[in-house]
N, C-alpha and C. Protein backbone atom coordinates (compact mmCIF):
# COMPACT_ATOMS: atom_id res chain seq x y z
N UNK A 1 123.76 92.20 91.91
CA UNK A 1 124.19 93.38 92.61
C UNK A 1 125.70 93.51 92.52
N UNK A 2 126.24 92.19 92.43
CA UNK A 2 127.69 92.43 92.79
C UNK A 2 128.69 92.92 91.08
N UNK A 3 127.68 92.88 90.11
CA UNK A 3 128.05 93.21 88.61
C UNK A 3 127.62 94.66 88.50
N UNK A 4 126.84 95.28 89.55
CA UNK A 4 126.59 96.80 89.19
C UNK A 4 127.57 97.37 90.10
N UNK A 5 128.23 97.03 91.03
CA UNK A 5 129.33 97.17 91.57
C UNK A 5 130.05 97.41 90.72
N UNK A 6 130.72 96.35 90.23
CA UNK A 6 131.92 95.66 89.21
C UNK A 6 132.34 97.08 88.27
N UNK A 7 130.94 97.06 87.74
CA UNK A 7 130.79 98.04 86.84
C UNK A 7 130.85 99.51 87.07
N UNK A 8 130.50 100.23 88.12
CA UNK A 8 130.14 101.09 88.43
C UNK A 8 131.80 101.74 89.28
N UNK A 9 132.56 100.58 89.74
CA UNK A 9 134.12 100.67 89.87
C UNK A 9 135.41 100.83 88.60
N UNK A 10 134.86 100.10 87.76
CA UNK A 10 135.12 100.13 86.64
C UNK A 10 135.02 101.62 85.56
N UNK A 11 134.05 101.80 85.75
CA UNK A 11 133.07 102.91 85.13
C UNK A 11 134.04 104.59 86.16
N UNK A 12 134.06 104.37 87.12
CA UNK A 12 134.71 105.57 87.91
C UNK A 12 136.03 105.33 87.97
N UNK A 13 136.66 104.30 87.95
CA UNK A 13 138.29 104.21 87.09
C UNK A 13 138.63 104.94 86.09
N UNK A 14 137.45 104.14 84.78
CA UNK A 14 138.41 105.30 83.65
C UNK A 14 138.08 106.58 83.65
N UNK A 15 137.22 107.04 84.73
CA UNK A 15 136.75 108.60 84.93
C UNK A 15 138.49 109.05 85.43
N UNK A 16 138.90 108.45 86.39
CA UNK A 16 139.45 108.61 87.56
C UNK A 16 140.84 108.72 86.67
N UNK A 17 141.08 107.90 85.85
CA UNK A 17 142.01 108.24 84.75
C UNK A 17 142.35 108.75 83.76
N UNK A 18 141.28 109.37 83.26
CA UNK A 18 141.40 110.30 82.38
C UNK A 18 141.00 109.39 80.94
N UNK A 19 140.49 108.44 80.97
CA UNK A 19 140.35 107.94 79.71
C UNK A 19 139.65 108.51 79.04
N UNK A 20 138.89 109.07 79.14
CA UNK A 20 137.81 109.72 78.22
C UNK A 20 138.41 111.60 77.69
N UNK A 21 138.99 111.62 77.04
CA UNK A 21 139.32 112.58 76.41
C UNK A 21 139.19 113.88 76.74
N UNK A 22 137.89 114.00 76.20
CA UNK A 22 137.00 115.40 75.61
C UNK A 22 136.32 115.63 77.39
N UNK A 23 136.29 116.95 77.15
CA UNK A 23 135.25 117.22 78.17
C UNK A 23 133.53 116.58 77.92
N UNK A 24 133.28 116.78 77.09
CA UNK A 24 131.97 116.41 76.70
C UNK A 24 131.96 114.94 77.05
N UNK A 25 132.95 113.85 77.01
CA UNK A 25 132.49 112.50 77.20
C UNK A 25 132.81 112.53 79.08
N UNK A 26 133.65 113.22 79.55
CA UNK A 26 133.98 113.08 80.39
C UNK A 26 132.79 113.71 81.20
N UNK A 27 131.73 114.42 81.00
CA UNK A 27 130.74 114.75 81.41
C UNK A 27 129.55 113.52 81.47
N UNK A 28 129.66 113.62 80.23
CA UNK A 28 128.50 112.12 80.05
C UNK A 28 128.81 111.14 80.88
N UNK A 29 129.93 110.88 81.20
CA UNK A 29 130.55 109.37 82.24
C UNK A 29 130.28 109.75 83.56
N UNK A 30 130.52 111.14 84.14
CA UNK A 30 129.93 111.30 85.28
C UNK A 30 128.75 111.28 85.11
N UNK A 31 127.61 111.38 84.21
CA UNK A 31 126.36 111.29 84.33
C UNK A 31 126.08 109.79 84.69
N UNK A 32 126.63 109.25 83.78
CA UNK A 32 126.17 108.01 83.76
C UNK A 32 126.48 107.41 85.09
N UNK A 33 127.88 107.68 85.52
CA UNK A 33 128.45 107.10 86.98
C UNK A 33 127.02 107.72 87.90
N UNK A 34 127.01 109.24 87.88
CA UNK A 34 125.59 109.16 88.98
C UNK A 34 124.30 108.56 88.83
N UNK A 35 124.15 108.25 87.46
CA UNK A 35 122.38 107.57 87.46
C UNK A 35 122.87 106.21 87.71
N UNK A 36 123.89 105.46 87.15
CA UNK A 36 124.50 104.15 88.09
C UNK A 36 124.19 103.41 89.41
N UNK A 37 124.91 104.93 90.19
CA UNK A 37 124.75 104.77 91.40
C UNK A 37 123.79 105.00 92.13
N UNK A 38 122.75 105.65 91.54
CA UNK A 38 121.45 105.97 92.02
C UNK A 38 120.87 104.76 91.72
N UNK A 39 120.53 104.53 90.67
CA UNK A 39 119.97 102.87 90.08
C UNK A 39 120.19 101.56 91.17
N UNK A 40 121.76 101.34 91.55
CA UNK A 40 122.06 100.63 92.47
C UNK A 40 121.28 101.16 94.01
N UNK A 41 121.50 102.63 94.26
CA UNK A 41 120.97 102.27 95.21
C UNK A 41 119.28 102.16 95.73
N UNK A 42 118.59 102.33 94.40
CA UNK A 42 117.41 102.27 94.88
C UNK A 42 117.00 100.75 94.72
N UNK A 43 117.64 99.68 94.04
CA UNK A 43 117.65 98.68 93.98
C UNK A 43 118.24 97.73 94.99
N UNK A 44 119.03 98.44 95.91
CA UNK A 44 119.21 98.01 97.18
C UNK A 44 117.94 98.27 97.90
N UNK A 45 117.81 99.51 98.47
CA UNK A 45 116.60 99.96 98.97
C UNK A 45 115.39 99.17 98.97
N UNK A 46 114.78 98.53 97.52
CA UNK A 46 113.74 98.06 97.57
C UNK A 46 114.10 96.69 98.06
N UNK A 47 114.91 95.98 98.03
CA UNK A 47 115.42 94.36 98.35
C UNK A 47 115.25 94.71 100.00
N UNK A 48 115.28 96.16 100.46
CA UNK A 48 115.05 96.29 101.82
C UNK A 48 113.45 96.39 102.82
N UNK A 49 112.45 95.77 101.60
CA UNK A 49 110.90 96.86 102.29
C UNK A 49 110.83 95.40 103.54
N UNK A 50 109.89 95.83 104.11
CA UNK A 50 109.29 95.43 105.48
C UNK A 50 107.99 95.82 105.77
N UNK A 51 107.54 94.99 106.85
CA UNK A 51 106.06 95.15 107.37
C UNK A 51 106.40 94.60 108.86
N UNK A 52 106.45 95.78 109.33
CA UNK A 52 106.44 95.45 110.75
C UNK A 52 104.76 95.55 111.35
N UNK A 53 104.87 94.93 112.18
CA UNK A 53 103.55 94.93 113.47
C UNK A 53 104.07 94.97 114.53
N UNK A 54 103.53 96.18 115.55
CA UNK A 54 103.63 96.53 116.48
C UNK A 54 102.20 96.96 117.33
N UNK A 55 102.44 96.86 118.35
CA UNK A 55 101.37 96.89 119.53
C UNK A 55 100.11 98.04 119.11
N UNK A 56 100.47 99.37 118.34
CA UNK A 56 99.88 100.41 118.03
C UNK A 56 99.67 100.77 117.01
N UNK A 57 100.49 100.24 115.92
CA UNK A 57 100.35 100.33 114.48
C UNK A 57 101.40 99.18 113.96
N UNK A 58 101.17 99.38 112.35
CA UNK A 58 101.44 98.51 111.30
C UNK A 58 102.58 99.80 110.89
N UNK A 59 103.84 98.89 110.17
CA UNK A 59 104.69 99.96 109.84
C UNK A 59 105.16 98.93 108.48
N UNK A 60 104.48 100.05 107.54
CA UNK A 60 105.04 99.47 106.23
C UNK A 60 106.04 100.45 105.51
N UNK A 61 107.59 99.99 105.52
CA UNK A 61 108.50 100.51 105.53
C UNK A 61 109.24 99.97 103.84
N UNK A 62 108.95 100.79 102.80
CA UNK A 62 109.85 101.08 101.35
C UNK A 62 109.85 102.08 101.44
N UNK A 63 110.81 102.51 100.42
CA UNK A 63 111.65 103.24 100.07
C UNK A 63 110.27 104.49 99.18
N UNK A 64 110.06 105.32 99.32
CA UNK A 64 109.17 106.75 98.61
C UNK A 64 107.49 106.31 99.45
N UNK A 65 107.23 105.05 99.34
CA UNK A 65 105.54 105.26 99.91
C UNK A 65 105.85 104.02 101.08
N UNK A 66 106.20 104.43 102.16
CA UNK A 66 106.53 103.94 103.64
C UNK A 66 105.22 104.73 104.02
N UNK A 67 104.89 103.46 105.06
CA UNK A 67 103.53 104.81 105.95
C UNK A 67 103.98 104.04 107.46
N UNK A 68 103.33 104.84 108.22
CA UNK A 68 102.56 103.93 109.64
C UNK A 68 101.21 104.27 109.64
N UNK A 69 100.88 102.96 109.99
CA UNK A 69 99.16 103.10 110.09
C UNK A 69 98.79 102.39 111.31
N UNK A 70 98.07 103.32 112.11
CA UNK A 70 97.30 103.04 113.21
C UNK A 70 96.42 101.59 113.22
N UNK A 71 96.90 101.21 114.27
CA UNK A 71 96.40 99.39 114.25
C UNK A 71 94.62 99.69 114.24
N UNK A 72 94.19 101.02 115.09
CA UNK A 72 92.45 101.31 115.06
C UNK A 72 92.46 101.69 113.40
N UNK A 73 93.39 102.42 112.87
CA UNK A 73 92.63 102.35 111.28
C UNK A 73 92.87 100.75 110.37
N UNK A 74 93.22 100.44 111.01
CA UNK A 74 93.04 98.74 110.20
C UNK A 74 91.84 98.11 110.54
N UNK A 75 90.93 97.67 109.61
CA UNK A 75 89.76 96.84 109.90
C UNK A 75 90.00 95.32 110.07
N UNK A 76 90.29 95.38 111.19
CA UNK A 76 90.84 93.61 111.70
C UNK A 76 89.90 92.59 110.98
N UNK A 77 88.50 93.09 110.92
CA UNK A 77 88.16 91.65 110.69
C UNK A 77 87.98 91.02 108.96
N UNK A 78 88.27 92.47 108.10
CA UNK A 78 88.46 92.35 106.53
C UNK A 78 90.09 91.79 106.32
N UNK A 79 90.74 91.66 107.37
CA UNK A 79 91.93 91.45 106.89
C UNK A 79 92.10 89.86 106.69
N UNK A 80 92.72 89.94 105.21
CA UNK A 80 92.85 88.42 104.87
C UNK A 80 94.03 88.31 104.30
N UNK A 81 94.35 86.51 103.63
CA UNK A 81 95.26 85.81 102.80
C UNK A 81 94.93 86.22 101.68
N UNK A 82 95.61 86.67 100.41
CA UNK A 82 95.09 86.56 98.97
C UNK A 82 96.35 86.24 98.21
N UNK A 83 95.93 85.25 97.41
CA UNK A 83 96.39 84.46 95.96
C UNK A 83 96.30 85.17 94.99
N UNK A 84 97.05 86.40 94.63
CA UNK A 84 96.06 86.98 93.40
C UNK A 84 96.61 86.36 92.68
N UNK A 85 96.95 85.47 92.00
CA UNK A 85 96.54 84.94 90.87
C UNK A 85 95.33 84.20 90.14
N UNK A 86 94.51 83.83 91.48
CA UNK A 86 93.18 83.90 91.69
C UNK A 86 92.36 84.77 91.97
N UNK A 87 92.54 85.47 92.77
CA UNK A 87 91.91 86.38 93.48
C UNK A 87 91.77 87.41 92.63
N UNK A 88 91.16 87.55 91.29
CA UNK A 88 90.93 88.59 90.65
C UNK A 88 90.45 90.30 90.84
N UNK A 89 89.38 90.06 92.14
CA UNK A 89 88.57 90.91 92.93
C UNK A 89 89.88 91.83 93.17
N UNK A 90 90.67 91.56 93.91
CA UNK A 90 91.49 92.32 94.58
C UNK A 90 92.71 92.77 93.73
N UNK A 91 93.00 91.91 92.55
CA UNK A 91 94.63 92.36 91.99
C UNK A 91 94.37 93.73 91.11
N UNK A 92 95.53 94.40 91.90
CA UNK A 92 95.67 95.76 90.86
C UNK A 92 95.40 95.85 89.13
N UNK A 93 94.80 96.52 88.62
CA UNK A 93 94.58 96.76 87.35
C UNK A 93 95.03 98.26 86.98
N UNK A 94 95.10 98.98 87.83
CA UNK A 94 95.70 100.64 86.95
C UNK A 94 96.52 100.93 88.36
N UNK A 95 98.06 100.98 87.41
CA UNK A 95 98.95 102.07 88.14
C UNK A 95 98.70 103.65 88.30
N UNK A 96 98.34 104.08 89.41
CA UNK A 96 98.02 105.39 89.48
C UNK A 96 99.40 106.51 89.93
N UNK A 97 100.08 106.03 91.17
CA UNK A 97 101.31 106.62 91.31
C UNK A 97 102.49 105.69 92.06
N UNK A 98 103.59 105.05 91.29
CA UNK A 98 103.78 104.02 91.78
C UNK A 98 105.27 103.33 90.83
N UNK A 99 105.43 102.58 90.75
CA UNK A 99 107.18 101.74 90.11
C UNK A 99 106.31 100.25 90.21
N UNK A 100 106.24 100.20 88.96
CA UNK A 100 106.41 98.63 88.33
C UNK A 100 107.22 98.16 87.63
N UNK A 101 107.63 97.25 87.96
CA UNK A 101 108.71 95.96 87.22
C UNK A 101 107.97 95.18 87.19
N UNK A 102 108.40 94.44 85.91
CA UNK A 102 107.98 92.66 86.23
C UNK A 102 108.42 91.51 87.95
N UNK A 103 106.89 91.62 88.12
CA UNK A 103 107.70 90.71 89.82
C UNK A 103 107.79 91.55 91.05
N UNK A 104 107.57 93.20 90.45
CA UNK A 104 107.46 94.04 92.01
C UNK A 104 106.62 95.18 91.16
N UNK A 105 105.93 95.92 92.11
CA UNK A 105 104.86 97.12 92.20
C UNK A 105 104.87 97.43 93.13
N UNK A 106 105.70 98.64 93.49
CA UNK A 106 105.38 99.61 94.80
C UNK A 106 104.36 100.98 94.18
N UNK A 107 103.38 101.01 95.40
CA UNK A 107 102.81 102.54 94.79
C UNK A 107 101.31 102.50 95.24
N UNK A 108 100.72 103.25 94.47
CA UNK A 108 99.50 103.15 94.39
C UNK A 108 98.78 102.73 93.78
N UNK A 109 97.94 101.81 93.35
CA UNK A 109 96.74 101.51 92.68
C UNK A 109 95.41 101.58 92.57
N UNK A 110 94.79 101.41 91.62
CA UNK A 110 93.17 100.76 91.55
C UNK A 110 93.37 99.58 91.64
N UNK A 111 92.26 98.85 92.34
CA UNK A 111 92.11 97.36 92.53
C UNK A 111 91.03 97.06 91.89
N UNK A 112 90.70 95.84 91.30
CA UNK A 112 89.25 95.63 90.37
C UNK A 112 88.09 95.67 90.57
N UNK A 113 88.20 95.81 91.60
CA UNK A 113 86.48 95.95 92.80
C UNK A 113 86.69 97.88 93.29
N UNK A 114 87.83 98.81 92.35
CA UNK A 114 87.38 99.77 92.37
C UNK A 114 87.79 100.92 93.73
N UNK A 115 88.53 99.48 94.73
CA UNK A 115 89.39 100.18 95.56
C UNK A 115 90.63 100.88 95.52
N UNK A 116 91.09 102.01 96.04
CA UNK A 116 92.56 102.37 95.98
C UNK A 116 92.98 101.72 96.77
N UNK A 117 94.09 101.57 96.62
CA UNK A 117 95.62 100.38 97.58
C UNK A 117 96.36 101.03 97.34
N UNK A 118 97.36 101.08 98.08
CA UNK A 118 98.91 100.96 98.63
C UNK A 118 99.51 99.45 98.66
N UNK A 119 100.26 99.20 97.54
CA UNK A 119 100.89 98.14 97.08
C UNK A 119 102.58 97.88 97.49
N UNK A 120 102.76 96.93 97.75
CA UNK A 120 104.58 96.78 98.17
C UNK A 120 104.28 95.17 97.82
N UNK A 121 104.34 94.74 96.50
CA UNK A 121 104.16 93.45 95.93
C UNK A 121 105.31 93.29 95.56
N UNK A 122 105.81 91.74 95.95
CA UNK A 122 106.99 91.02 95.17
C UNK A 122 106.82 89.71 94.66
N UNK A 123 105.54 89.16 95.55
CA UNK A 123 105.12 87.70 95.21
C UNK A 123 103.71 87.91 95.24
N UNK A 124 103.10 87.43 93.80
CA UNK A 124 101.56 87.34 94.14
C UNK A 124 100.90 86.30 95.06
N UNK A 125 101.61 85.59 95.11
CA UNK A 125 101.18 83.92 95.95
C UNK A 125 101.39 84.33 97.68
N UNK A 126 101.37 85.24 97.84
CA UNK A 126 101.48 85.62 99.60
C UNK A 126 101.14 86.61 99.72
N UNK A 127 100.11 87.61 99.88
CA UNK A 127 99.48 88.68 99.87
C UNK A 127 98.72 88.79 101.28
N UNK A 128 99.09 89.90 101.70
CA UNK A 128 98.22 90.17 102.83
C UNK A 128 97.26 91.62 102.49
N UNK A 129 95.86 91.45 102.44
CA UNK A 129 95.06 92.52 102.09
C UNK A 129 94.74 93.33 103.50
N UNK A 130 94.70 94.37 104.11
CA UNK A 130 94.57 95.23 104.86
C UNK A 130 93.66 96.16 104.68
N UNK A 131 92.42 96.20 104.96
CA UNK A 131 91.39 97.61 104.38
C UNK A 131 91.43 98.14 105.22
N UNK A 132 91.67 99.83 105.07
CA UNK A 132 91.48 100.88 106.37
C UNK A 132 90.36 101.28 106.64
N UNK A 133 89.90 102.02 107.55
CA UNK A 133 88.79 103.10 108.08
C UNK A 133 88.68 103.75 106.79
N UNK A 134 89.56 104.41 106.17
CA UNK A 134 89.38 105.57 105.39
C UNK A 134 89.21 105.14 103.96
N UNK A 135 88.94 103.38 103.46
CA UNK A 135 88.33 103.15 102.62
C UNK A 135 89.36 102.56 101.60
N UNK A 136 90.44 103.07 102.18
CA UNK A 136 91.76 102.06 100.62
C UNK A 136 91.89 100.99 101.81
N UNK A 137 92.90 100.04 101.16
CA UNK A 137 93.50 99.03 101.39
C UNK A 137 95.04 99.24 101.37
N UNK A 138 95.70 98.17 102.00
CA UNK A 138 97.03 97.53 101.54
C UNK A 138 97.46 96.49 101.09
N UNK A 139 98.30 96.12 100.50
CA UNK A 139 98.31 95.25 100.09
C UNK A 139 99.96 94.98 99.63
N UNK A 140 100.55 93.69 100.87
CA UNK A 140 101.67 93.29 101.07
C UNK A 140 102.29 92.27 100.46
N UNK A 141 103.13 92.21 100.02
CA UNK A 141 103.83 90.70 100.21
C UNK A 141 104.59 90.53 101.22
N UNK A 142 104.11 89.36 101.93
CA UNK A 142 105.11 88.63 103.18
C UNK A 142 105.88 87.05 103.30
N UNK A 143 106.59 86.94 104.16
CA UNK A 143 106.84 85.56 103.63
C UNK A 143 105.74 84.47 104.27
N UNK A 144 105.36 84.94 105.43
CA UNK A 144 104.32 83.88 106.24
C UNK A 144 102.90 85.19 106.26
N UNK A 145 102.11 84.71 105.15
CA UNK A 145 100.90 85.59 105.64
C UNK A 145 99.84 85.09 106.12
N UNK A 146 99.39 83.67 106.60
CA UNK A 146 98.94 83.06 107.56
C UNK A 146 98.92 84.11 109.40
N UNK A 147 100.82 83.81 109.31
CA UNK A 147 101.02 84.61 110.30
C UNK A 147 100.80 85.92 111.01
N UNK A 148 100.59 86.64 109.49
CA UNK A 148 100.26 87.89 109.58
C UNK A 148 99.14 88.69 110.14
N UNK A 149 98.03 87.49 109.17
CA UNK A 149 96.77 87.91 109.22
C UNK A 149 96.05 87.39 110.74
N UNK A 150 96.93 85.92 111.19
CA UNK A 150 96.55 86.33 112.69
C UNK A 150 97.04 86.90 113.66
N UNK A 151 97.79 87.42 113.28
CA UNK A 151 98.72 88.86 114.43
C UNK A 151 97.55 90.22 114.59
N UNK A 152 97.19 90.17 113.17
CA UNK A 152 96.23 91.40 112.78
C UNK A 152 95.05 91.47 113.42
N UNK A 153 94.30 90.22 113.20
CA UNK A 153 93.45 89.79 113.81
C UNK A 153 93.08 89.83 115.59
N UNK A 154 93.99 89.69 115.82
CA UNK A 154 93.89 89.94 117.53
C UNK A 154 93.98 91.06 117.89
């Protein structure tokens, strides 16, 4: 983070000075300075998602597919731990609307058993699966999902 900074200070300097000649490059550099800074900040943003639990609902908070979901539309007693690296049943197989990187997937999916999910994955090895009333799932990464799933549970 601290090199897209670097850069992106750097990058609005020689704007800021006139290095770039021509109008035409001096256009392109502000382009680039704004997709830069957009880049940085949605890459902040996501280093920011969360899963709160609260008394009345679940609040799963990233950046474009944030929801709150009613603790009655969560099916307490489907809610589990999953390994997908095992857990084949459940790991996403088709991006439907959604941002994948290697190591994160926010969005939507198909799951292999044919369910839609709502995904906010960063670690496959800590997964908390969530099925609603209305037939999709969620599907988190947390750091303690032991913890999770008995918060949910009660």
């Amino acid at each position: 983070m601290g090199l897209i900074v670097v850069s992106l200070l750097g990058l609005g300097g020689l704007l800021w000075l006139g290095a770039f000649a021509s109008v035409t490059t001096r256009v392109i550099g502000v382009g680039l300075l704004v997709m830069a800074v957009l880049f940085a900040l949605y890459a902040y943003l996501f280093t920011r998602a969360s899963l709160r639990i609260e008394v009345d609902e679940v609040v799963l908070d990233v950046p474009l597919y944030g929801r709150t979901i009613s603790r009655a539309e969560v099916l307490s007693a489907g809610v589990r731990e999953l390994y997908l690296l095992d857990d084949s049943d459940h790991a996403p197989v088709i991006r439907t609307n959604g941002i994948g990187l290697p190591g994160f997937l926010v969005g939507w999916v198909k799951l292999r058993d044919g369910t839609k999910a709502l995904t906010a994955l960063t670690d496959k090895t800590a997964v908390v699966y969530l099925p609603l009333s209305n037939g999709t799932a969620v599907l988190v990464s947390v750091d303690d999902p032991a913890r999770v799933v008995a918060t949910l549970r009660r």
